[in-house]
C-alpha atoms as a PDB file:
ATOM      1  CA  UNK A   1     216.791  65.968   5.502  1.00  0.00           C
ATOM      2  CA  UNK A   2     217.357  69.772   4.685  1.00  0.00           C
ATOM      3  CA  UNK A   3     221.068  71.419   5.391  1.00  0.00           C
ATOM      4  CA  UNK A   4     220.774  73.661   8.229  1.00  0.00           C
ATOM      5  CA  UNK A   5     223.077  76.988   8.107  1.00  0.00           C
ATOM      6  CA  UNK A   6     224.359  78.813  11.303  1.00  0.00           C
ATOM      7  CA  UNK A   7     224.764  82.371   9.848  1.00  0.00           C
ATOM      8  CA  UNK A   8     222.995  84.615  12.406  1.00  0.00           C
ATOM      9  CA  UNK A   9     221.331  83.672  15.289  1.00  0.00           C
ATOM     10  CA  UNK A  10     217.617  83.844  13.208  1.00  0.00           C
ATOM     11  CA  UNK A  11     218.278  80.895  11.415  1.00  0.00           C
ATOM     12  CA  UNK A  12     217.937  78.170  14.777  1.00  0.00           C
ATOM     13  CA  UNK A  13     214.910  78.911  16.573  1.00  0.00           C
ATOM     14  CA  UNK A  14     214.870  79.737  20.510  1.00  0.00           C
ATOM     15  CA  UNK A  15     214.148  76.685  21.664  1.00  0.00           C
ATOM     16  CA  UNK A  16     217.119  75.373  19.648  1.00  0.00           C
ATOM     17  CA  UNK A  17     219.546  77.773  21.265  1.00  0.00           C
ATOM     18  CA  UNK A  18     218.858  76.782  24.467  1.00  0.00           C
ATOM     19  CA  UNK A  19     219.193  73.116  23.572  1.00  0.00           C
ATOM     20  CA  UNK A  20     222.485  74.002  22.124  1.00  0.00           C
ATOM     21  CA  UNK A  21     224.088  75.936  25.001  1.00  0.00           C
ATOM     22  CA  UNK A  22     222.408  73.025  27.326  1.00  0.00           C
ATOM     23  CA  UNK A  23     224.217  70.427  25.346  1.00  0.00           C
ATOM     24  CA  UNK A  24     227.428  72.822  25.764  1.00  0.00           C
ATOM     25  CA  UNK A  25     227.741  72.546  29.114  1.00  0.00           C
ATOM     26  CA  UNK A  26     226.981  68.607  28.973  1.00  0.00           C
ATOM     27  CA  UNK A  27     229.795  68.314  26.670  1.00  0.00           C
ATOM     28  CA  UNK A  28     232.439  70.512  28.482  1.00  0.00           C
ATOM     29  CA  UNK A  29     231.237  68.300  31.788  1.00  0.00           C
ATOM     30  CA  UNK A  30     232.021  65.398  30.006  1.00  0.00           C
ATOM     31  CA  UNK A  31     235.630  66.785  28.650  1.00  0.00           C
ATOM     32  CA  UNK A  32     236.650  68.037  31.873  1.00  0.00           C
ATOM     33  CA  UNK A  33     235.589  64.255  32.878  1.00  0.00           C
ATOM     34  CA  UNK A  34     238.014  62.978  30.076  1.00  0.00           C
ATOM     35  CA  UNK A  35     235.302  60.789  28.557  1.00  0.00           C
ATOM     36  CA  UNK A  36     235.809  60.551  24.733  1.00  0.00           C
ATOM     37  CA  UNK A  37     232.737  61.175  22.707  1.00  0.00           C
ATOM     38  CA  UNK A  38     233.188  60.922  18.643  1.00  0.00           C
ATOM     39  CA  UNK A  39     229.845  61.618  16.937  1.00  0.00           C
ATOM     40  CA  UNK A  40     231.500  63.340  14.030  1.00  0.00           C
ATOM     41  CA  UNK A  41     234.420  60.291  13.881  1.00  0.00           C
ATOM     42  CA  UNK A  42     235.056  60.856   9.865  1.00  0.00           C
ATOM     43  CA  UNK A  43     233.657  63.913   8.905  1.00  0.00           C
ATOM     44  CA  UNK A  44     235.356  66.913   7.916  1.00  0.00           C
ATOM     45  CA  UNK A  45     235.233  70.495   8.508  1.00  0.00           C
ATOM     46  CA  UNK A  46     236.510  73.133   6.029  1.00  0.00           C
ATOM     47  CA  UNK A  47     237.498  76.410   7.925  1.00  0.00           C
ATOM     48  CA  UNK A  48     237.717  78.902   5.381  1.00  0.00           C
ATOM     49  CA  UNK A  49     240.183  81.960   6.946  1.00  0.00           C
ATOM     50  CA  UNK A  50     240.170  85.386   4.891  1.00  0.00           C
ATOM     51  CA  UNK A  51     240.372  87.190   8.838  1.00  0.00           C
ATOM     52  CA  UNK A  52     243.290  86.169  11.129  1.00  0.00           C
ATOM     53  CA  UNK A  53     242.006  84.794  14.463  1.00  0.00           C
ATOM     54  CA  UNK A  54     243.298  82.915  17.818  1.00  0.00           C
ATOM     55  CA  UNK A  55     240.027  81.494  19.823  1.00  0.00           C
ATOM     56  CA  UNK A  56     238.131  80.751  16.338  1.00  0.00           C
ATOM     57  CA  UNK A  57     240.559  78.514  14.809  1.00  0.00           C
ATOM     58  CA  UNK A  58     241.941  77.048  17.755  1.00  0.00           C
ATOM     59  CA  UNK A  59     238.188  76.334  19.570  1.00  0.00           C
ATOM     60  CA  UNK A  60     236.750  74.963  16.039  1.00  0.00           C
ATOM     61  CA  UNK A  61     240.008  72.548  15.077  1.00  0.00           C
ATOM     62  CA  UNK A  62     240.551  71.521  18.914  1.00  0.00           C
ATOM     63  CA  UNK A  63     236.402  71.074  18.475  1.00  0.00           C
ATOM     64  CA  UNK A  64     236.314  68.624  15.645  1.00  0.00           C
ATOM     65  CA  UNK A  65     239.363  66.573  17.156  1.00  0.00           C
ATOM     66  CA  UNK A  66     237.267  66.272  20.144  1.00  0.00           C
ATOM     67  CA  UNK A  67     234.463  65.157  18.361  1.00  0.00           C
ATOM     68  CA  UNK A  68     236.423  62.357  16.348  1.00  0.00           C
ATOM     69  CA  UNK A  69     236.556  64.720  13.269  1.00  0.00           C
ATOM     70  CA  UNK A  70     239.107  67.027  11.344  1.00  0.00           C
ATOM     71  CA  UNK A  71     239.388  70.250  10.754  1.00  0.00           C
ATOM     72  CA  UNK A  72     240.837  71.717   7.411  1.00  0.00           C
ATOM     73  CA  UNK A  73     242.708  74.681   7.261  1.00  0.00           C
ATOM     74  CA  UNK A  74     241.820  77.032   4.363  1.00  0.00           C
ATOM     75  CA  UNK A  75     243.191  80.627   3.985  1.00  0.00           C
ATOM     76  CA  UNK A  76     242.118  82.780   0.927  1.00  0.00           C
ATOM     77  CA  UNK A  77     245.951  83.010   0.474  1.00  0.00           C
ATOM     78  CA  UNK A  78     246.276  79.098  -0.231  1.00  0.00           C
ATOM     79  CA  UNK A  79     243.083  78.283  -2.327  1.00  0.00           C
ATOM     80  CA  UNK A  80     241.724  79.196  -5.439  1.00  0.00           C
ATOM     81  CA  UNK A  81     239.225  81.436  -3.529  1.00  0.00           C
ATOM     82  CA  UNK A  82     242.095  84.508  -3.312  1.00  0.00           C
ATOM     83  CA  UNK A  83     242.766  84.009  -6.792  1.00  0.00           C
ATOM     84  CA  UNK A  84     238.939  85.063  -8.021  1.00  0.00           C
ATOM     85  CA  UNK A  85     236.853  81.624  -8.212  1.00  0.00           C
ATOM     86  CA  UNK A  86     233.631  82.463  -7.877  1.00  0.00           C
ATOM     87  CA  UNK A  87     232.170  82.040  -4.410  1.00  0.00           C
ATOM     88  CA  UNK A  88     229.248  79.752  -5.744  1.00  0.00           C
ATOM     89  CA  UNK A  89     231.653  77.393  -7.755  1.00  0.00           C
ATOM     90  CA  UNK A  90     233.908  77.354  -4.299  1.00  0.00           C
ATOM     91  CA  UNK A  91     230.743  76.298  -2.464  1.00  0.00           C
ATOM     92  CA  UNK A  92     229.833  73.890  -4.866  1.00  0.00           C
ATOM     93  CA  UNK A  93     233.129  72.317  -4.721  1.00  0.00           C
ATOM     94  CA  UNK A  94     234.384  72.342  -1.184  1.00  0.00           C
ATOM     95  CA  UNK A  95     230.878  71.377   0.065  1.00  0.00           C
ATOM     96  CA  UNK A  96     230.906  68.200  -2.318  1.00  0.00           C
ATOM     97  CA  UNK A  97     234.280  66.668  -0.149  1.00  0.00           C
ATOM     98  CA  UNK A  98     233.749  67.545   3.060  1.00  0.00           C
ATOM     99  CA  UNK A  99     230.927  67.991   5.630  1.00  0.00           C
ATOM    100  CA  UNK A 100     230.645  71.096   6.708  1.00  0.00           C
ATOM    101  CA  UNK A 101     232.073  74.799   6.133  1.00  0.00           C
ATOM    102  CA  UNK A 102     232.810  77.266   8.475  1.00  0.00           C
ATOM    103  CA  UNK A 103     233.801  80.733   7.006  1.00  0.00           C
ATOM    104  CA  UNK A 104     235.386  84.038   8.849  1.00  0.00           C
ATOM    105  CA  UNK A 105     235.057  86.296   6.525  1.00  0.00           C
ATOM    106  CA  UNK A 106     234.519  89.901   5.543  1.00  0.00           C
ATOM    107  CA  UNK A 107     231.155  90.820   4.106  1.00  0.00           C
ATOM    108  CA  UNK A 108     227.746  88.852   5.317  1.00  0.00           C
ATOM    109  CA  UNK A 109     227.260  88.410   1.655  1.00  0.00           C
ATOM    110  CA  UNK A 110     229.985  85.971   1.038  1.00  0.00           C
ATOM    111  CA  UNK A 111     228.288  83.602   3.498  1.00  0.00           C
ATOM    112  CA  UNK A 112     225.165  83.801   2.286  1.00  0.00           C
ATOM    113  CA  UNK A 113     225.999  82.909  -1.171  1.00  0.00           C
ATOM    114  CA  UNK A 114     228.035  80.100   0.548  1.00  0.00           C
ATOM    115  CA  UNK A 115     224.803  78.923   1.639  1.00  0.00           C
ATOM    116  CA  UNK A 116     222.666  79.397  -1.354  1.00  0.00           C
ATOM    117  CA  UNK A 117     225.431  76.454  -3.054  1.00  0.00           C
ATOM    118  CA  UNK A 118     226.195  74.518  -0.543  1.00  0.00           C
ATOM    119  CA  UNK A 119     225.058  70.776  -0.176  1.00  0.00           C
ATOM    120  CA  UNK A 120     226.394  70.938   3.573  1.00  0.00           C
ATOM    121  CA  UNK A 121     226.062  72.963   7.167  1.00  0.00           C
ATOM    122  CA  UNK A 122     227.670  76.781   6.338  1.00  0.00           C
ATOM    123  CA  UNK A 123     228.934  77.934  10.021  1.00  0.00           C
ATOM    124  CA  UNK A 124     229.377  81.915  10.375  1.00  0.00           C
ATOM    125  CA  UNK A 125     232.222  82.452  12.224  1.00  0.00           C
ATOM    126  CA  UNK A 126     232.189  85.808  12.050  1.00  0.00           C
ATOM    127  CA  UNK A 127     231.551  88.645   9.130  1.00  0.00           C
ATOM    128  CA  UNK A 128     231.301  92.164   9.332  1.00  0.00           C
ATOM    129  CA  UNK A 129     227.843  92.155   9.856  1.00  0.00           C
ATOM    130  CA  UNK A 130     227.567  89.615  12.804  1.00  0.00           C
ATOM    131  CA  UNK A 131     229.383  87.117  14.721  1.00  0.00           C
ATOM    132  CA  UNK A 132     226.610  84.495  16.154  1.00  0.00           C
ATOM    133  CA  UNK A 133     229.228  81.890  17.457  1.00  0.00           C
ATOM    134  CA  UNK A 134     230.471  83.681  19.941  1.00  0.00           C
ATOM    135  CA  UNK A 135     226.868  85.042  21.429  1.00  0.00           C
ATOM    136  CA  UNK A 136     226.632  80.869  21.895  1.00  0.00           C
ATOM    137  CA  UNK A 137     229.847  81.118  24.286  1.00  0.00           C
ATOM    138  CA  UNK A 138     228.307  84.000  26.223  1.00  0.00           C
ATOM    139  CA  UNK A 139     224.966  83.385  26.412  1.00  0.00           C
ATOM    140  CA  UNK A 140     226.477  79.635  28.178  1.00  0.00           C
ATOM    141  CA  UNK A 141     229.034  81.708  30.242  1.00  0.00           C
ATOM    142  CA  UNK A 142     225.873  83.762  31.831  1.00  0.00           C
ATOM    143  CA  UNK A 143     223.688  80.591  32.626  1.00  0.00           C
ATOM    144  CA  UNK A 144     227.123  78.621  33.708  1.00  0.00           C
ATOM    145  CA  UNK A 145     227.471  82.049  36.091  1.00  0.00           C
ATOM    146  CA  UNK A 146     224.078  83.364  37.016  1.00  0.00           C
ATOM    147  CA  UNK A 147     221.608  81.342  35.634  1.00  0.00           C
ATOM    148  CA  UNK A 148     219.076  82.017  32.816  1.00  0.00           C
ATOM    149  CA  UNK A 149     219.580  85.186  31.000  1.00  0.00           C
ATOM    150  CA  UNK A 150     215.332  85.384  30.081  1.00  0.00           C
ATOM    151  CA  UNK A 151     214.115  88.867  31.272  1.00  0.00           C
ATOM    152  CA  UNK A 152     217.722  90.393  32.578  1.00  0.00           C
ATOM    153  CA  UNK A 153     218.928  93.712  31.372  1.00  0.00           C
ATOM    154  CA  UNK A 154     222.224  93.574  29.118  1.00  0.00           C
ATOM    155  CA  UNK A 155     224.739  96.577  28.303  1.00  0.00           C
ATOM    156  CA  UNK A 156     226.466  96.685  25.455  1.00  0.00           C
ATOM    157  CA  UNK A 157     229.255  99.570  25.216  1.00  0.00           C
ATOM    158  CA  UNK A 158     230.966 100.982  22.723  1.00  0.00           C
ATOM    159  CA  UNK A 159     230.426 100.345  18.859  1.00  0.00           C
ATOM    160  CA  UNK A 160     227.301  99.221  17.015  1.00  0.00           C
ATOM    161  CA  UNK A 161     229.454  96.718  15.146  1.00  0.00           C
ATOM    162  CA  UNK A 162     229.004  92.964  14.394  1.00  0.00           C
ATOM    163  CA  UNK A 163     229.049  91.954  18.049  1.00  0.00           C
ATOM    164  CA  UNK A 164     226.578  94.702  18.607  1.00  0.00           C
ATOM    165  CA  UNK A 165     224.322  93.245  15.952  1.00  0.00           C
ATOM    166  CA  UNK A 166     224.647  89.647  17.151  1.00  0.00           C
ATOM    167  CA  UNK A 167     223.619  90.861  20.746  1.00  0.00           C
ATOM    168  CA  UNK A 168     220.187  92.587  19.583  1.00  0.00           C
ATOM    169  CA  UNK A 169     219.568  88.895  17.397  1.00  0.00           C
ATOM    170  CA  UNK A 170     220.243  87.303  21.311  1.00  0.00           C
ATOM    171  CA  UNK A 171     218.111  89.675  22.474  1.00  0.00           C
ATOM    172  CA  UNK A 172     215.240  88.230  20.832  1.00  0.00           C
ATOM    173  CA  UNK A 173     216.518  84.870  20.758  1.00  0.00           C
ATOM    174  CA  UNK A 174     217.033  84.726  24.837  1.00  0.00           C
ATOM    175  CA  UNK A 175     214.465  87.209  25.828  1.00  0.00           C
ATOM    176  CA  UNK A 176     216.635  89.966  27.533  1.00  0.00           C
ATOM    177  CA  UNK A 177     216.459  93.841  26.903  1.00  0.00           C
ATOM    178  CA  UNK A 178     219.335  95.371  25.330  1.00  0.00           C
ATOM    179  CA  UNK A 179     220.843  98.786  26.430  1.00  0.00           C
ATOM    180  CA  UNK A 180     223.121 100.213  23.379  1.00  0.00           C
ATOM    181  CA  UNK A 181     225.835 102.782  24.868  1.00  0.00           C
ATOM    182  CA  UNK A 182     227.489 103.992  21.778  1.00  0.00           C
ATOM    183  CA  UNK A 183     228.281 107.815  20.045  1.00  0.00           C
ATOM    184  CA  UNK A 184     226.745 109.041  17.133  1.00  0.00           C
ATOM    185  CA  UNK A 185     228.230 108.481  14.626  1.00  0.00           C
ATOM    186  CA  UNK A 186     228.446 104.879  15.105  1.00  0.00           C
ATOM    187  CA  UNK A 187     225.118 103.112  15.721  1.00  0.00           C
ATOM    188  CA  UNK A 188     224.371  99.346  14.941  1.00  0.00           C
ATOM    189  CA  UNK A 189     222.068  99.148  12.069  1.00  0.00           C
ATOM    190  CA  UNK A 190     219.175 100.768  12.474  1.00  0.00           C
ATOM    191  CA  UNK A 191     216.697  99.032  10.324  1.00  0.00           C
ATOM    192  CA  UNK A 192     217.704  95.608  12.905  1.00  0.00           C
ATOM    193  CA  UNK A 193     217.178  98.262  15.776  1.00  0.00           C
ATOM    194  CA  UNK A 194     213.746  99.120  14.516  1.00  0.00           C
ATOM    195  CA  UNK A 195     212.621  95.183  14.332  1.00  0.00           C
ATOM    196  CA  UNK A 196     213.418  94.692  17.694  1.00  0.00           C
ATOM    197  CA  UNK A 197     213.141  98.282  19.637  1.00  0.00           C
ATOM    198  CA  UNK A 198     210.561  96.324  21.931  1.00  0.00           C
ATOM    199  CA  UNK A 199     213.244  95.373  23.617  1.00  0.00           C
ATOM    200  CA  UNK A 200     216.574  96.906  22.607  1.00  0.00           C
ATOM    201  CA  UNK A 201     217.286 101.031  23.322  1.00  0.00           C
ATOM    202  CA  UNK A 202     219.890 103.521  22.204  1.00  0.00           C
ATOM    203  CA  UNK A 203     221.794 105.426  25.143  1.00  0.00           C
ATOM    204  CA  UNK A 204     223.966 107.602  24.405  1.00  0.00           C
ATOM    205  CA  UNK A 205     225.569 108.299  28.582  1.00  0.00           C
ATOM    206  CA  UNK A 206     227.415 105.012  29.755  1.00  0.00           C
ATOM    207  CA  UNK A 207     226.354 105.136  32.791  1.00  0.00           C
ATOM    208  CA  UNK A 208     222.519 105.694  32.173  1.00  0.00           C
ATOM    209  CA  UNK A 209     222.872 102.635  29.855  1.00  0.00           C
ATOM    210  CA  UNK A 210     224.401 100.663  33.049  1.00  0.00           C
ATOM    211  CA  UNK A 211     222.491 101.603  35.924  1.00  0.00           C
ATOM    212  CA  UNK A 212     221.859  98.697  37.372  1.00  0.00           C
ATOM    213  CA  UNK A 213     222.293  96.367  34.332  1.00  0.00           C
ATOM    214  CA  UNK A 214     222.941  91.946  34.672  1.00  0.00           C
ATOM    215  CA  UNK A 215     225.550  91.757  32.274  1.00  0.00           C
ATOM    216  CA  UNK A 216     228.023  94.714  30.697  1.00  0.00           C
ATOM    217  CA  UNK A 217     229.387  93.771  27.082  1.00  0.00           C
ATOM    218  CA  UNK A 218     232.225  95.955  25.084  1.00  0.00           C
ATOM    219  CA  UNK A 219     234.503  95.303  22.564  1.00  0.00           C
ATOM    220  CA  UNK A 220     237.482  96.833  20.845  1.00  0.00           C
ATOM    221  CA  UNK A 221     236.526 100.343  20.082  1.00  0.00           C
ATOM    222  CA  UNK A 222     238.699 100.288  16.297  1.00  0.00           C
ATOM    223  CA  UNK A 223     237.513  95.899  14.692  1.00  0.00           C
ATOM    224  CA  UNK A 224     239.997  94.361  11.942  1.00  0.00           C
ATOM    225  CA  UNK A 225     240.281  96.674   8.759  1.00  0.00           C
ATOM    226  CA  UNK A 226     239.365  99.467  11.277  1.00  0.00           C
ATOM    227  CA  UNK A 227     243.195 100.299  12.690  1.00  0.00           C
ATOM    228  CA  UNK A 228     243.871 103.712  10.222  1.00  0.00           C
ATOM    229  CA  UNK A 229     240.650 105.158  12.638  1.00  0.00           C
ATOM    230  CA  UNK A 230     242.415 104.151  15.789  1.00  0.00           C
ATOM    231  CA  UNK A 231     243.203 108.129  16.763  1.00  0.00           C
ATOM    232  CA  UNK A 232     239.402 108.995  15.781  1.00  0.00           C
ATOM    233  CA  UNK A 233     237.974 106.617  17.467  1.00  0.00           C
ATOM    234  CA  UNK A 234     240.019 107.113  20.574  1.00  0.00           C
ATOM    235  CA  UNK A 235     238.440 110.734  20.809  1.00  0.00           C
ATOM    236  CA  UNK A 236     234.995 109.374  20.181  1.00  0.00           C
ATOM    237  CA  UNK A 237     235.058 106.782  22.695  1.00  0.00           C
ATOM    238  CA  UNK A 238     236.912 108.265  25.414  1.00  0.00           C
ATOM    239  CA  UNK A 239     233.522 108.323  27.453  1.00  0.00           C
ATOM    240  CA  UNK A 240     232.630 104.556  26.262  1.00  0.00           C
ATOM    241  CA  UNK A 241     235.494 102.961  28.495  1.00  0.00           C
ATOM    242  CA  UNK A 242     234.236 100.720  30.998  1.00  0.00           C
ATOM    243  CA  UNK A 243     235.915 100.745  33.965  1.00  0.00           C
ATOM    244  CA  UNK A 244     234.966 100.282  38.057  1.00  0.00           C
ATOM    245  CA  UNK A 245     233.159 103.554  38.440  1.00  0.00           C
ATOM    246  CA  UNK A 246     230.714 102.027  34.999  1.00  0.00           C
ATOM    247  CA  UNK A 247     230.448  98.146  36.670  1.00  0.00           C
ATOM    248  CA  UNK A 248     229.791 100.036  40.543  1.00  0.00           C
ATOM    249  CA  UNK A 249     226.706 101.417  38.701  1.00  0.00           C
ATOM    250  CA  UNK A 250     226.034  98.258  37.314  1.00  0.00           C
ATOM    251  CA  UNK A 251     223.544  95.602  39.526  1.00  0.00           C
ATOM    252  CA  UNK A 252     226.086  94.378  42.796  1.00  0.00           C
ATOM    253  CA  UNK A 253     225.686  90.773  40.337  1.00  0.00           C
ATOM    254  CA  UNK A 254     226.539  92.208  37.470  1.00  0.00           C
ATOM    255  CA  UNK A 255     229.060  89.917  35.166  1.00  0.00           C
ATOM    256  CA  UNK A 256     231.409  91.820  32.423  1.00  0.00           C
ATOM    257  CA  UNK A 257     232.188  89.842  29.247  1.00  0.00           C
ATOM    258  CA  UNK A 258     234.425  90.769  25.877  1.00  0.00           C
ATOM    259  CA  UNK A 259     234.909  88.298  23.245  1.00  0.00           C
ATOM    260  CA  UNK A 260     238.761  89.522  23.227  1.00  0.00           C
ATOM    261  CA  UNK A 261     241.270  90.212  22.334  1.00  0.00           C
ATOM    262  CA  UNK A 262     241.075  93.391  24.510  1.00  0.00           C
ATOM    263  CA  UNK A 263     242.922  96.435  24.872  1.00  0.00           C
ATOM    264  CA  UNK A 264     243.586  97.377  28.733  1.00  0.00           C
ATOM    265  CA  UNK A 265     243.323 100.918  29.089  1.00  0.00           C
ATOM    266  CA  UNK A 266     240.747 101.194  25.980  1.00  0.00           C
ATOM    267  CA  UNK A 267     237.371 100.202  25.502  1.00  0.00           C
ATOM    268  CA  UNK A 268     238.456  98.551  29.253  1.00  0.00           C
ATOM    269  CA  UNK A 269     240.186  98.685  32.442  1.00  0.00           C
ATOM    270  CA  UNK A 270     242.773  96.096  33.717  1.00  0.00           C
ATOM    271  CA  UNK A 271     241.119  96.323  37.061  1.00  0.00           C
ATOM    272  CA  UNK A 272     237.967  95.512  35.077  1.00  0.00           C
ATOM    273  CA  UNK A 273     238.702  92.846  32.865  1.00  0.00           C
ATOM    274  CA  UNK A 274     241.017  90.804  35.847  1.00  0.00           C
ATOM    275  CA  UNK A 275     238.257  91.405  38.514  1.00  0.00           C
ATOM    276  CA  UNK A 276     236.138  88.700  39.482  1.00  0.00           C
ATOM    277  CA  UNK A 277     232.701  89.545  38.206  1.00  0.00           C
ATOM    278  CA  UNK A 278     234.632  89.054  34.896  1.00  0.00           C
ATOM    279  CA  UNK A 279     233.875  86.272  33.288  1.00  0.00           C
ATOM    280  CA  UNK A 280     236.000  87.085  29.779  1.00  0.00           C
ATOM    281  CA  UNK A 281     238.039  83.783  30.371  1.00  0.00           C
ATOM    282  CA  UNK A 282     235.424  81.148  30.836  1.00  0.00           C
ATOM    283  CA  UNK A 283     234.206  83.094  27.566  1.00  0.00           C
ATOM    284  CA  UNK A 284     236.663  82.550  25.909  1.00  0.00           C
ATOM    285  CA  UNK A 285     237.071  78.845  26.735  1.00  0.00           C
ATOM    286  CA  UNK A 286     233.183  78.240  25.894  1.00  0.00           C
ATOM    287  CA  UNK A 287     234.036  78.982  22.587  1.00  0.00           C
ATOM    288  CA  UNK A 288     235.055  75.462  22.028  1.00  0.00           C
ATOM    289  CA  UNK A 289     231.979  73.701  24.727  1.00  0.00           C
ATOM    290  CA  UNK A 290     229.313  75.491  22.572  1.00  0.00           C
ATOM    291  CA  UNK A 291     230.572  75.365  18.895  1.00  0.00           C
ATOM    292  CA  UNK A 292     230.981  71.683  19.698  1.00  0.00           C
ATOM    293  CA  UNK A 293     227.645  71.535  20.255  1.00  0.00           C
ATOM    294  CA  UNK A 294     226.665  73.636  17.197  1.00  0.00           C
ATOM    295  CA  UNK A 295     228.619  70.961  15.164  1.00  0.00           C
ATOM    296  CA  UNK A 296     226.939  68.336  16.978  1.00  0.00           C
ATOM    297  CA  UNK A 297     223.756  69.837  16.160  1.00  0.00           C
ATOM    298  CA  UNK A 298     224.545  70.529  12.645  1.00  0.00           C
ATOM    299  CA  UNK A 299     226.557  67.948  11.064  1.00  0.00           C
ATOM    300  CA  UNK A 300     224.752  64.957  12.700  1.00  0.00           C
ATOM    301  CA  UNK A 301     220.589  66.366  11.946  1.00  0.00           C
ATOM    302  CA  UNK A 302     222.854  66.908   8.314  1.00  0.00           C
ATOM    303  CA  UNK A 303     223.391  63.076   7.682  1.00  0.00           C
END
């Protein structure tokens, strides 16, 4: 059988999303219920780390113990990687001992040629580009919380970065429209606009782009290897804050989500993000129910 790679959300198809996130909430039933379930009992997953994270390392290692597996911690620092191997002798290498990879990284390219080498699952855990793993933890959090997602309106606010990206792939992928709220000056890729403008907008005013919107999405307004533009981007996205006046506008359902971590008083209120149309916590936690199911899905079809 053919590897299968998880680098946007493109590469599974829709009706494989929604068996995944399905299959998510089965298997966070069944952890809540303490059962022990150990399909991957043996295998090994090699978590390559050149970006620092919390709820990525911690939801994929706590993911593969649950599953009967292990997780292998790799940092660029420790590894041959940092010292200039190429990438497609890496892949070569690390894919022939263990059974899967899962890479946060910095450039979308890195992954890819990870992929183009590798005998086993490659697992984008986030790149600059996009970050598809955690759109599996929302997308669950909305159907755990309102039910299917097909044919709401979403607001994202704020930057047209890799979140961004990964939202107009869901988009497609779920069958919701997608209202952008960002300045000029920093759009999400236009070109991936353009495919999907059927269904995804640019809007510049906040609260245009949230008038009576299902589900309002922001992250931090300055990403990792962003921080020297913290001041500029303060000034530019002092009208991109969402706060109560933004979620009042919002449908009286409305949900609020951030893949964290978040800065209160920035991109987002306290009062916001501690409110209880937010969801950001079950979020966060779903990190763990649906990338166990993307392993599941993975690393047993891969055998």
């Amino acid at each position: 059988m053919s590897v299968r790679h998880f680098l946007t959300l493109k590469d599974l198809t829709s009706a494989e999303l929604q068996q995944i996130m399905q299959r998510g909430i089965e298997l966070k039933e069944m952890h809540k219920r303490g059962e022990i379930y150990e399909p991957l009992k043996n295998q090994t997953l090699a978590m390559i780390f050149e970006k620092s994270s919390t709820r990525t390392r911690i939801s994929f290692e706590s993911g593969m113990t649950q599953l009967g597996g292990h997780a292998l911690f790799l940092s660029s620092n420790d590894t041959q990687l940092g010292r200039g191997e190429p990438i497609e002798d890496s892949a070569r290498v690390i894919s022939s001992m263990v059974d899967g990879i899962m890479i946060r990284t910095f450039g979308h390219d890195i992954v890819e040629t990870f992929a183009q080498h590798s005998s086993v699952p490659i697992i984008n855990a986030l790149t600059d580009d996009y970050h598809p793993c955690q759109l599996l933890a929302d997308m669950q959090t909305y159907q755990e919380h309102r039910g299917s997602i097909k044919g709401k309106t979403v607001t994202w606010v704020g930057d047209g970065n890799n979140m961004c990206h990964s939202y107009i792939n869901a988009a497609a992928q779920y069958d919701f429209n997608l209202r952008i709220a960002c300045p000029e000056g920093y759009d999400p890729n236009m070109d991936l606009v353009a495919e999907h403008s059927a269904r995804v907008e640019i809007i510049r005013n906040t609260m245009d782009a949230t008038e009576n919107t299902d589900l309002v999405v922001t992250d931090v307004w300055a990403s990792m290897g962003q921080e020297e533009e913290q001041k500029l981007r303060e000034k530019a996205f002092a009208d991109y804050q969402v706060n109560q006046a933004v979620m009042d506008n919002a449908d009286q359902n409305a949900l609020f989500m951030h893949c964290l971590p978040a800065h209160r008083g920035e991109e987002v209120t306290a009062e916001v993000i501690d409110a209880s149309d937010s969801v950001v916590w079950d979020e966060a936690e779903n990190r763990l129910h649906a990338q166990k199911a993307l392993l599941e899905f993975l690393m047993t079809t891969a055998k």
